[in-house]
C-alpha atoms as a PDB file:
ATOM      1  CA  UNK A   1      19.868 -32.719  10.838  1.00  0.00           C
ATOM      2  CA  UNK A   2      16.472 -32.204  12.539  1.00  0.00           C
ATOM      3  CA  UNK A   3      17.788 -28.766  14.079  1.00  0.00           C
ATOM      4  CA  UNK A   4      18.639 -27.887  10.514  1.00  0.00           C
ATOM      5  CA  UNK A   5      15.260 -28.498   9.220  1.00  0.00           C
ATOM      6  CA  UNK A   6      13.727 -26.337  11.852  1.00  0.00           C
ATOM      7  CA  UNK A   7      15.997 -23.294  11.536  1.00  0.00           C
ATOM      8  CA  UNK A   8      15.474 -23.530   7.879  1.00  0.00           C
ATOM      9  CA  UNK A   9      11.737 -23.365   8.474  1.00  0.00           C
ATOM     10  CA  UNK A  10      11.909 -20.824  10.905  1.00  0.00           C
ATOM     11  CA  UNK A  11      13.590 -18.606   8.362  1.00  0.00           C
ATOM     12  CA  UNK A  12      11.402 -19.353   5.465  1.00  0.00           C
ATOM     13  CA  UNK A  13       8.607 -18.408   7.858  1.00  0.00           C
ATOM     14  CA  UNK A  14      10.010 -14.931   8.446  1.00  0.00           C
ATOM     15  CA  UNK A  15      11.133 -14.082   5.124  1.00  0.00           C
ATOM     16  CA  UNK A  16       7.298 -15.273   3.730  1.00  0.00           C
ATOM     17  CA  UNK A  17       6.207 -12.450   6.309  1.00  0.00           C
ATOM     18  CA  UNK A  18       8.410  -9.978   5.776  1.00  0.00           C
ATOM     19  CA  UNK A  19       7.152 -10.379   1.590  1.00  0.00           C
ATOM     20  CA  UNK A  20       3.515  -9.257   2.696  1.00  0.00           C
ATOM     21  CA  UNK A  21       3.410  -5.759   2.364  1.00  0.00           C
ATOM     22  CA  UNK A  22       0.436  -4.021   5.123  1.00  0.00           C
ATOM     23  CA  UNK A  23      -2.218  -2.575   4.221  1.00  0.00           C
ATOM     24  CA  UNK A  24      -2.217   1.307   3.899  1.00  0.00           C
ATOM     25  CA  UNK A  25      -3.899   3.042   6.938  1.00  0.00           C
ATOM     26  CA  UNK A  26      -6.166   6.074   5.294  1.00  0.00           C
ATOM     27  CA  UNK A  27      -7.133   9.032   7.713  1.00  0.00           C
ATOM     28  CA  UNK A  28     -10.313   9.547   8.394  1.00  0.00           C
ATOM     29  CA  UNK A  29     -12.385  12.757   9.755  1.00  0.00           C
ATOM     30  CA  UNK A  30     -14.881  12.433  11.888  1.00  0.00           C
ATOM     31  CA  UNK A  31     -18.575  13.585  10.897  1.00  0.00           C
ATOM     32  CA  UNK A  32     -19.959  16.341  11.715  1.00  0.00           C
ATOM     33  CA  UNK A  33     -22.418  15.198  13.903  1.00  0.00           C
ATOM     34  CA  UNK A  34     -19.546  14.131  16.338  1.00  0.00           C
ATOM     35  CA  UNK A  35     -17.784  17.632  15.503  1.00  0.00           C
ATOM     36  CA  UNK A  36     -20.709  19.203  16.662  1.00  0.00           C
ATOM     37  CA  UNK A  37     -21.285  16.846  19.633  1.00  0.00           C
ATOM     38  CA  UNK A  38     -17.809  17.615  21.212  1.00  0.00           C
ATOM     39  CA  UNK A  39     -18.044  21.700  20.495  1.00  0.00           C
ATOM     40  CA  UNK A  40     -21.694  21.244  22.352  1.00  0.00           C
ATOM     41  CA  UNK A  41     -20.111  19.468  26.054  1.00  0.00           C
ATOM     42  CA  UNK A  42     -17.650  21.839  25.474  1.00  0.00           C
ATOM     43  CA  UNK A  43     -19.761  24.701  25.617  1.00  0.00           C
ATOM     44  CA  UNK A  44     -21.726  22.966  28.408  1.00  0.00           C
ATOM     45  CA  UNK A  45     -18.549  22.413  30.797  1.00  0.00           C
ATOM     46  CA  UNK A  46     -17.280  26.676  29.775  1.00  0.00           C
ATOM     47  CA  UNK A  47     -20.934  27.605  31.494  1.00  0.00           C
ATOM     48  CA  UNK A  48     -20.808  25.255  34.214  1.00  0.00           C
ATOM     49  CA  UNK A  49     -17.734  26.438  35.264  1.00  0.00           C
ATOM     50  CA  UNK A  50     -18.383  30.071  34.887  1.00  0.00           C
ATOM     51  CA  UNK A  51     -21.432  29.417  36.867  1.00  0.00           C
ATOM     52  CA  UNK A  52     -19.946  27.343  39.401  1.00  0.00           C
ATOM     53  CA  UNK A  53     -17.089  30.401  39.479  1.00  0.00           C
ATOM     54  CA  UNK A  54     -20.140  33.156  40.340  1.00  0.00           C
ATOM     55  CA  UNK A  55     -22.091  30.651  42.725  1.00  0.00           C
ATOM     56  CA  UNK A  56     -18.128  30.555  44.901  1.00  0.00           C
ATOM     57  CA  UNK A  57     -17.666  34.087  45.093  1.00  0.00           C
END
């Protein structure tokens, strides 16, 4: 009898949690202060590697 109780529990517990729907998940861009941030290292790593290339040979 007590077994009953908890697997009837147990599956009213999952069923109540598969009823809540999530929450959508909305994309988001970053700004374009951050954009510009990332282009900017970018840059700096393309000359520090052409320079490092020129210092080699």
């Amino acid at each position: 009898m007590q077994n009953k109780k908890i697997a009837t529990e147990k599956i009213l517990e999952i069923v109540n949690e598969s009823v809540i729907i999530p929450k959508t998940r909305y994309k988001t861009k970053p700004s374009k202060a951050k954009v510009q941030k990332r282009l900017d290292t970018k840059r700096n790593f393309q000359t520090k590697k052409k320079t490092d290339v020129l210092n080699i040979n």
